[in-house]
Protein backbone atom coordinates (compact mmCIF):
# COMPACT_ATOMS: atom_id res chain seq x y z
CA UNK A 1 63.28 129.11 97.43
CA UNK A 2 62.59 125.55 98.15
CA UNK A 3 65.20 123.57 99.74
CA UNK A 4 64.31 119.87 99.72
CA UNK A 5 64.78 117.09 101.82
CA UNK A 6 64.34 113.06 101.31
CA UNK A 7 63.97 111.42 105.07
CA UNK A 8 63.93 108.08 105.52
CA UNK A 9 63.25 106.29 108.61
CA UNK A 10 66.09 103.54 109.29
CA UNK A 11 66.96 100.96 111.65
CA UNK A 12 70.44 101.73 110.75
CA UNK A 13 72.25 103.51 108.32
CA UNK A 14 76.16 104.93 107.56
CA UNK A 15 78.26 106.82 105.09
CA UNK A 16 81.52 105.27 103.85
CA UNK A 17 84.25 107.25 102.14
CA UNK A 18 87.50 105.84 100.34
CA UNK A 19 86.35 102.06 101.73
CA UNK A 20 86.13 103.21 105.61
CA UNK A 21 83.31 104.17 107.53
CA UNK A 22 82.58 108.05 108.30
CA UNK A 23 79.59 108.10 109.71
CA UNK A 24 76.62 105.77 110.86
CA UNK A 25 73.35 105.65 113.32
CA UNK A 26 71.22 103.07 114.28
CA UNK A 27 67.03 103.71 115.00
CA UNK A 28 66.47 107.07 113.65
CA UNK A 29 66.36 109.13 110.27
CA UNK A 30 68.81 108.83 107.52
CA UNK A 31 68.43 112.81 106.02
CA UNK A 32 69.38 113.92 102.16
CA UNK A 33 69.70 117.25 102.34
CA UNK A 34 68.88 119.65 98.53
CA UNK A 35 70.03 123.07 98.47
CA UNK A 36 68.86 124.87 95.81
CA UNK A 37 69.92 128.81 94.99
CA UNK A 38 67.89 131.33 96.68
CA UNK A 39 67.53 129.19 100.03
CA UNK A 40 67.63 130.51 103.11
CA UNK A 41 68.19 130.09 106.65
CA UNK A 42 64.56 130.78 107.14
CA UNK A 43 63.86 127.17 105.21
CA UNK A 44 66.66 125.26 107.47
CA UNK A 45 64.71 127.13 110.49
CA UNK A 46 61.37 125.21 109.33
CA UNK A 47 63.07 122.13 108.05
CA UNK A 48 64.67 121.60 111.47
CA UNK A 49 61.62 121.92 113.08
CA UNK A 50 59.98 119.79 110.86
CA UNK A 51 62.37 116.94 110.90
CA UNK A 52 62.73 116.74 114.66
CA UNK A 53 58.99 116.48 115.02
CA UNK A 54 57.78 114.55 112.17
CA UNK A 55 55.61 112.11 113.53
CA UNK A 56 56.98 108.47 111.82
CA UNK A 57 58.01 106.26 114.41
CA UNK A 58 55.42 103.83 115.80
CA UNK A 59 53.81 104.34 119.60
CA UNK A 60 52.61 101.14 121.61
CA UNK A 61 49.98 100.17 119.38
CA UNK A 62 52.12 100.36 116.25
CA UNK A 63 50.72 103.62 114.73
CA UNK A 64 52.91 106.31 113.94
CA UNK A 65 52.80 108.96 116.61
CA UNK A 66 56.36 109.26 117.89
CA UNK A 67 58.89 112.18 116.28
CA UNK A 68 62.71 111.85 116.48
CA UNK A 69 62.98 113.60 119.50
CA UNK A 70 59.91 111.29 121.14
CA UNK A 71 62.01 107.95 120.42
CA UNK A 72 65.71 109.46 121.38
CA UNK A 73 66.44 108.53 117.73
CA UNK A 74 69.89 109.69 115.44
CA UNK A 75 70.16 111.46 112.19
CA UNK A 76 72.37 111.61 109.70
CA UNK A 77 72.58 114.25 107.01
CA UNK A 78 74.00 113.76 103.28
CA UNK A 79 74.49 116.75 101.18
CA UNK A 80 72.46 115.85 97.94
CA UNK A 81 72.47 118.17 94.93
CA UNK A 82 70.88 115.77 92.87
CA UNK A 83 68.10 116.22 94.59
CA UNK A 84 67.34 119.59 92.29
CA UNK A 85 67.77 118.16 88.99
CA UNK A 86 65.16 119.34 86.36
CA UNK A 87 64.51 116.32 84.38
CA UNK A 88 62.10 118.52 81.76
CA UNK A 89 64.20 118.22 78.64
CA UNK A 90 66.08 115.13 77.32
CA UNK A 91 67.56 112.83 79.31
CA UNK A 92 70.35 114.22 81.15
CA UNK A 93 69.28 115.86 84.09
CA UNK A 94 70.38 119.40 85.06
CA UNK A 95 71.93 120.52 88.25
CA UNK A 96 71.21 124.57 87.21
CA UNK A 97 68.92 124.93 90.04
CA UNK A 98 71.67 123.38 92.70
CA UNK A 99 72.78 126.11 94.75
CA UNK A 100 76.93 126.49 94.44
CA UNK A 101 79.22 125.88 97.39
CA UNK A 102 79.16 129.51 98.37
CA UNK A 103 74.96 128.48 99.54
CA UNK A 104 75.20 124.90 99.80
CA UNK A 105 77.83 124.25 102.17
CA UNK A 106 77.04 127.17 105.06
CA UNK A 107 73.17 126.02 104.67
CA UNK A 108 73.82 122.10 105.05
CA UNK A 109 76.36 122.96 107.77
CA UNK A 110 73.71 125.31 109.45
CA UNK A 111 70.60 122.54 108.80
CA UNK A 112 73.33 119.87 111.00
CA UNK A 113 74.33 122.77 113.48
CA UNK A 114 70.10 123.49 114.62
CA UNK A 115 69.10 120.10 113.96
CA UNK A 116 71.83 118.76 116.52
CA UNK A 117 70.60 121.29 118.89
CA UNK A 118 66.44 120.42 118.52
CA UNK A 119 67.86 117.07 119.61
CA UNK A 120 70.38 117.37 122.08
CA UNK A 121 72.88 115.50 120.07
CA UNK A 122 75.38 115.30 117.57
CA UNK A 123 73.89 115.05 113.84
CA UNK A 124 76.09 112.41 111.77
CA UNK A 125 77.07 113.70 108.65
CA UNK A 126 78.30 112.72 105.34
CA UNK A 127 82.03 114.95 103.55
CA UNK A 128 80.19 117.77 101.32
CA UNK A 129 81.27 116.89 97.33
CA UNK A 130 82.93 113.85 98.61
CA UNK A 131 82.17 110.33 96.49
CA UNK A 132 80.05 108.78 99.19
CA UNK A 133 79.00 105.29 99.53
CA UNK A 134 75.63 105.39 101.70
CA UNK A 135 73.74 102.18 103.28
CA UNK A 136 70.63 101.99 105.13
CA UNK A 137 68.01 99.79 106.11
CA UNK A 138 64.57 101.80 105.59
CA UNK A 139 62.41 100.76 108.05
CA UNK A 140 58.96 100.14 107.00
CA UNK A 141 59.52 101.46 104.58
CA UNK A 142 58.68 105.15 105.49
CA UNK A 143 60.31 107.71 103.16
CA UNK A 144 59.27 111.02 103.20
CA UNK A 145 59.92 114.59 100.72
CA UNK A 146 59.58 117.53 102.31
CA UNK A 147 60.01 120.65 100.56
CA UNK A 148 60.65 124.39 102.05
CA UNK A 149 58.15 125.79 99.77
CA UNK A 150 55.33 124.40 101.50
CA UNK A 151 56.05 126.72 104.67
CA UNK A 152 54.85 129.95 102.11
């Protein structure tokens, strides 16, 4: 299994649904979160741990030493099942690697749940399947993929 996720490190960042704002964070990392059939809850285990310590933010001198948890930072986690297209034949991607609700939903629900708790706060979150309208500023810009499969 490889569940997948796209951080980005933002100076701010929100979700807005149906013109109206659901969610948003300031400093901290704006999370879009792949689920992909045959995931686990032994990849959110290592993604958690992975996102609150990721070492992205700057220190003193400007060089990226600080995690999440070093800079008392938010996150906020988007459901993304685009994030699993295969884009191998044609031009249309395909989603046949997306994991169905049944996965999906207690897996991105789980990867908010421990992720709030490695940080000692709430994890923002976008409406699962909802039409979203996300905004950030990436700050840097600093993106990073990281991918469940790597942990084998």
């Amino acid at each position: 299994a490889h569940m997948r996720l796209v951080i980005q490190r933002v100076s701010r960042a929100s979700v807005e649904i149906a013109g109206s704002i659901h969610s948003e964070i300031g400093t901290g990392l704006m999370i879009l979160v792949g689920i992909r059939e045959g995931d686990t809850i032994a990849d959110v285990d290592w993604l958690v741990g992975k996102t609150a310590a990721m070492r992205i933010f700057p220190d003193d001198n400007g060089v990226m030493n600080r995690s999440l948890l070093d800079v008392d930072g938010e996150a906020l986690a988007v459901s993304q099942f685009t994030l699993n297209a295969s884009t191998k034949k044609g031009n249309r991607p395909s989603y046949i690697h997306a994991a169905g609700h049944d996965t999906a939903i207690p897996l991105y629900e789980a990867y908010c749940e421990k992720l709030s708790t490695a940080l000692g706060k709430p994890v923002k979150r976008g409406v699962f399947g909802a039409d979203m309208q996300v905004s950030l500023v990436n700050d840097g810009p600093v993106t990073i993929i990281i991918d469940s499969l790597l942990k084998e």
